[in-house]
N, C-alpha and C. Protein backbone atom coordinates (compact mmCIF):
# COMPACT_ATOMS: atom_id res chain seq x y z
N UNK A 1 0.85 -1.18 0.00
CA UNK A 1 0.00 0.00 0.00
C UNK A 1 0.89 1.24 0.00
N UNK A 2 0.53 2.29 -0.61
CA UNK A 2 1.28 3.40 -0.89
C UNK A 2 0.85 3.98 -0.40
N UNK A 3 1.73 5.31 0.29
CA UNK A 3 1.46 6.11 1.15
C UNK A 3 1.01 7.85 0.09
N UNK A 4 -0.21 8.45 -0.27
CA UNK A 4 -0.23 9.60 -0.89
C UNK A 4 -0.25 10.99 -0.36
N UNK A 5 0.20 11.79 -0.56
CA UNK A 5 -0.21 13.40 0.04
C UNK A 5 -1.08 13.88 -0.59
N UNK A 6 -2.09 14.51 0.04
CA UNK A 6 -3.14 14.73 -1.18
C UNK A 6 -3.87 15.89 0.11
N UNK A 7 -4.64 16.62 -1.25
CA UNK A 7 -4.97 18.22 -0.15
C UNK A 7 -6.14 17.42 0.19
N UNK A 8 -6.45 18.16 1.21
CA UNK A 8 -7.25 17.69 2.16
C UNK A 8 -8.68 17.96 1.63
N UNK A 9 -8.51 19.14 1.35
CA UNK A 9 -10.26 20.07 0.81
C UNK A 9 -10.84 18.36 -0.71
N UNK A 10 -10.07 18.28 -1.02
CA UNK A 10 -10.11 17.40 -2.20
C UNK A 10 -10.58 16.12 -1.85
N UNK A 11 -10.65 15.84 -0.75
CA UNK A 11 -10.82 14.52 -0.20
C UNK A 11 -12.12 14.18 0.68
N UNK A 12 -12.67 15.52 0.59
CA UNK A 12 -14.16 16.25 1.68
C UNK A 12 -13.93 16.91 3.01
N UNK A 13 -12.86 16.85 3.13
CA UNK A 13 -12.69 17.66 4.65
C UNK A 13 -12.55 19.44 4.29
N UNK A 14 -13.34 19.46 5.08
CA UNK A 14 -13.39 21.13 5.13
C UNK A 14 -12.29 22.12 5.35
N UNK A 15 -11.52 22.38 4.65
CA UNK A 15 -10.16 22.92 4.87
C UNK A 15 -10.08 24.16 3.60
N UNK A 16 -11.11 24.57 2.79
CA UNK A 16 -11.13 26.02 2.35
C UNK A 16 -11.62 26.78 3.05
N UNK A 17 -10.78 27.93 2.06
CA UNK A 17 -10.98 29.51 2.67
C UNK A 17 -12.17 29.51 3.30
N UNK A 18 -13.05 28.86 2.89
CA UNK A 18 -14.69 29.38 3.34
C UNK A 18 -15.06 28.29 4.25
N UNK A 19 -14.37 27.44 4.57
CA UNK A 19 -14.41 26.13 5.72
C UNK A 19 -15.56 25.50 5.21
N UNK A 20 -15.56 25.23 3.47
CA UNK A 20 -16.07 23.83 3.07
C UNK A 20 -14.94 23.19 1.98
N UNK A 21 -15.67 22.29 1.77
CA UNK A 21 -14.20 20.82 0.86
C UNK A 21 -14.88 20.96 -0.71
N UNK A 22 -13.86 20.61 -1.33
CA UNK A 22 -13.78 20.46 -2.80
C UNK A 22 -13.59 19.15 -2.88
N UNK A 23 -14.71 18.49 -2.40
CA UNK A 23 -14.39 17.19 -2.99
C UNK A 23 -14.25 16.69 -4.38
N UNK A 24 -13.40 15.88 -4.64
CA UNK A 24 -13.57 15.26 -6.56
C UNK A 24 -13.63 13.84 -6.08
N UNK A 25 -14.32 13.11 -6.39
CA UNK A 25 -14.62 11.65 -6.50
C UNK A 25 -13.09 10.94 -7.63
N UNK A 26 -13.10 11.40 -8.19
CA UNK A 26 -11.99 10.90 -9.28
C UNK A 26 -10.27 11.15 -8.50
N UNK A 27 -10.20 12.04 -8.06
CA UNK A 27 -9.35 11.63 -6.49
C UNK A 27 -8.92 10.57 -6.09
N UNK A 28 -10.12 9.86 -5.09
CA UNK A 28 -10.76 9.30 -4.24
C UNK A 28 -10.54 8.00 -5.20
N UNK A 29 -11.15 7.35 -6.29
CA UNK A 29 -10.99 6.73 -6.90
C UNK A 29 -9.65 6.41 -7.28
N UNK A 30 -9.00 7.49 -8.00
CA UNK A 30 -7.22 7.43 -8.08
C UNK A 30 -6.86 6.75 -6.79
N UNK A 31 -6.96 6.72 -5.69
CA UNK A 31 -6.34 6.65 -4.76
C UNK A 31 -6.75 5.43 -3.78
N UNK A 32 -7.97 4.39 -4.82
CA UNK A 32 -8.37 3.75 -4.15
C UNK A 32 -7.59 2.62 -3.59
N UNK A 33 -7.83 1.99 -2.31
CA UNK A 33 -6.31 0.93 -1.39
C UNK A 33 -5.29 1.58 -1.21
N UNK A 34 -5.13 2.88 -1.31
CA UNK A 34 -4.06 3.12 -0.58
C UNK A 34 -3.93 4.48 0.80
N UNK A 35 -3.09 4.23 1.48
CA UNK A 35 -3.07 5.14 2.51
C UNK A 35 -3.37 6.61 1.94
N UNK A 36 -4.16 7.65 2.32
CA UNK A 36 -4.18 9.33 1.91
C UNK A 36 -3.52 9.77 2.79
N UNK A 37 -2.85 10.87 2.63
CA UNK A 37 -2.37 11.12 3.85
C UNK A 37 -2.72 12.89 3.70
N UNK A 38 -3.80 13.37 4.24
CA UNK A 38 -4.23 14.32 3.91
C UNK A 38 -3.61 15.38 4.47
N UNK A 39 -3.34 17.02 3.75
CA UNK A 39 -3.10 17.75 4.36
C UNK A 39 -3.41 19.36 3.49
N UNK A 40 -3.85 20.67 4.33
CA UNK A 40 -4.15 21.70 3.92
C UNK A 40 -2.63 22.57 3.72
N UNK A 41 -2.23 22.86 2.46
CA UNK A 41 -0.98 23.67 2.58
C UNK A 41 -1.02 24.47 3.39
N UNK A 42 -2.37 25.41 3.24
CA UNK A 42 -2.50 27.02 3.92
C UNK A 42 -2.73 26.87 5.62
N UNK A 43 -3.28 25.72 6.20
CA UNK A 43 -3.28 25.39 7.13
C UNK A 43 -1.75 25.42 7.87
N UNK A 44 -1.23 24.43 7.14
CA UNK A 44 0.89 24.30 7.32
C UNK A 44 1.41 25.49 7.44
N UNK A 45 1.10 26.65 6.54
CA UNK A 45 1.71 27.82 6.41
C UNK A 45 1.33 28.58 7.75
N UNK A 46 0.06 28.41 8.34
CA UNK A 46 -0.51 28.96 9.34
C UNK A 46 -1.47 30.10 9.50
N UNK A 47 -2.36 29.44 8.49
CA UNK A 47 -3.38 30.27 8.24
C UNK A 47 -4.53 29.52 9.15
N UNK A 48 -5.73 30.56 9.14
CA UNK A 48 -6.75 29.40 9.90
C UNK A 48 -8.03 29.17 8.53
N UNK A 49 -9.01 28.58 9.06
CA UNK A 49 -10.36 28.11 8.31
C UNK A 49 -11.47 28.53 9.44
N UNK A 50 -11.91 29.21 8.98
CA UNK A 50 -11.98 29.92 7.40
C UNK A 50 -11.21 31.28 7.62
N UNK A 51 -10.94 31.95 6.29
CA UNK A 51 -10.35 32.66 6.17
C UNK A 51 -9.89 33.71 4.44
N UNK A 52 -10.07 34.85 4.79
CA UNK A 52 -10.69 35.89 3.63
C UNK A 52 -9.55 35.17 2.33
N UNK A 53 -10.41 34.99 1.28
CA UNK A 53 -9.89 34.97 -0.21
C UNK A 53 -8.90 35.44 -0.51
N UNK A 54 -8.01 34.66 -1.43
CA UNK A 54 -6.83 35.38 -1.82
C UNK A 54 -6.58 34.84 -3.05
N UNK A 55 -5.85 36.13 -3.92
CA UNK A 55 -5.30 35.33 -5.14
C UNK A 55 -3.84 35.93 -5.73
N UNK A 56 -3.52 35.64 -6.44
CA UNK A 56 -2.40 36.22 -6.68
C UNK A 56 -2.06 37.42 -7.57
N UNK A 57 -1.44 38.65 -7.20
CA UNK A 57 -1.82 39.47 -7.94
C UNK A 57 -0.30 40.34 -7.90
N UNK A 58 0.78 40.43 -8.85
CA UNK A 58 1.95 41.46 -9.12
C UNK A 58 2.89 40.26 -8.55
N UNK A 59 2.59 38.90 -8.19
CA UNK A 59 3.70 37.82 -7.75
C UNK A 59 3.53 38.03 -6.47
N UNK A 60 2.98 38.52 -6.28
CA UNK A 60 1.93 38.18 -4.60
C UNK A 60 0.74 37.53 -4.51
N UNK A 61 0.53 36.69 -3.32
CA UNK A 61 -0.77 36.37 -2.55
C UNK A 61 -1.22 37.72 -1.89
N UNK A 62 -2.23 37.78 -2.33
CA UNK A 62 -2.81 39.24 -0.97
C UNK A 62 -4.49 38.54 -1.19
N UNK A 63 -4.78 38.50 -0.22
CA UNK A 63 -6.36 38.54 0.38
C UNK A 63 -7.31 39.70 -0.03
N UNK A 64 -8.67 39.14 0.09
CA UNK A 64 -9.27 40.19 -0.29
C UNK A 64 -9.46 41.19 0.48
N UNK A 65 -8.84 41.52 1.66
CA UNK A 65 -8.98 42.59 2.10
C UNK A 65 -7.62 43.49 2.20
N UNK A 66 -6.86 43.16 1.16
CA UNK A 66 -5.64 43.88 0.54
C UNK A 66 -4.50 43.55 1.29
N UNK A 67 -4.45 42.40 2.23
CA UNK A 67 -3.16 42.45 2.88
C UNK A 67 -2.46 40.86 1.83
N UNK A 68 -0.91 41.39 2.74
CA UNK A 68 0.00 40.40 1.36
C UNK A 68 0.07 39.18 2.11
C-alpha cells in the first residue's frame, strides 16, 4: 500500500478559505487501497479556516482585504 499526500479540501474535509471541501470523486478513486495522507498547505503555512480569499496578484498572494 502506498502512502499519498493529497490536499485535504479534495478529499471532503473542510479545509477552504470558506471552511467547506472540494471534494472530486476521481481523487478518491485514483487513490483507491491506498493510505491518503491528507493535508491543507494554507493550514501548514498557518493560516486558519476559514479565512478571507486570496489570489495572486503582481507575484503576490494578498487577500481580499488587501493584505500580502
Amino acid at each position: 500500500m502506498k502512502r499519498i499526500l493529497v490536499s485535504a479540501c479534495l478529499i471532503g474535509l473542510p479545509t477552504r478559505y470558506n471552511g467547506k471541501d472540494a471534494k472530486r470523486e476521481e481523487v478518491l478513486k485514483l487513490a483507491e487501497g491506498e493510505c491518503l495522507l491528507p493535508l491543507c498547505p494554507e493550514q501548514l503555512g498557518g493560516l486558519p479556516t476559514p479565512r478571507p480569499r486570496a489570489t495572486l496578484s503582481g507575484g503576490k498572494v494578498v487577500n481580499e482585504e488587501g493584505e500580502d
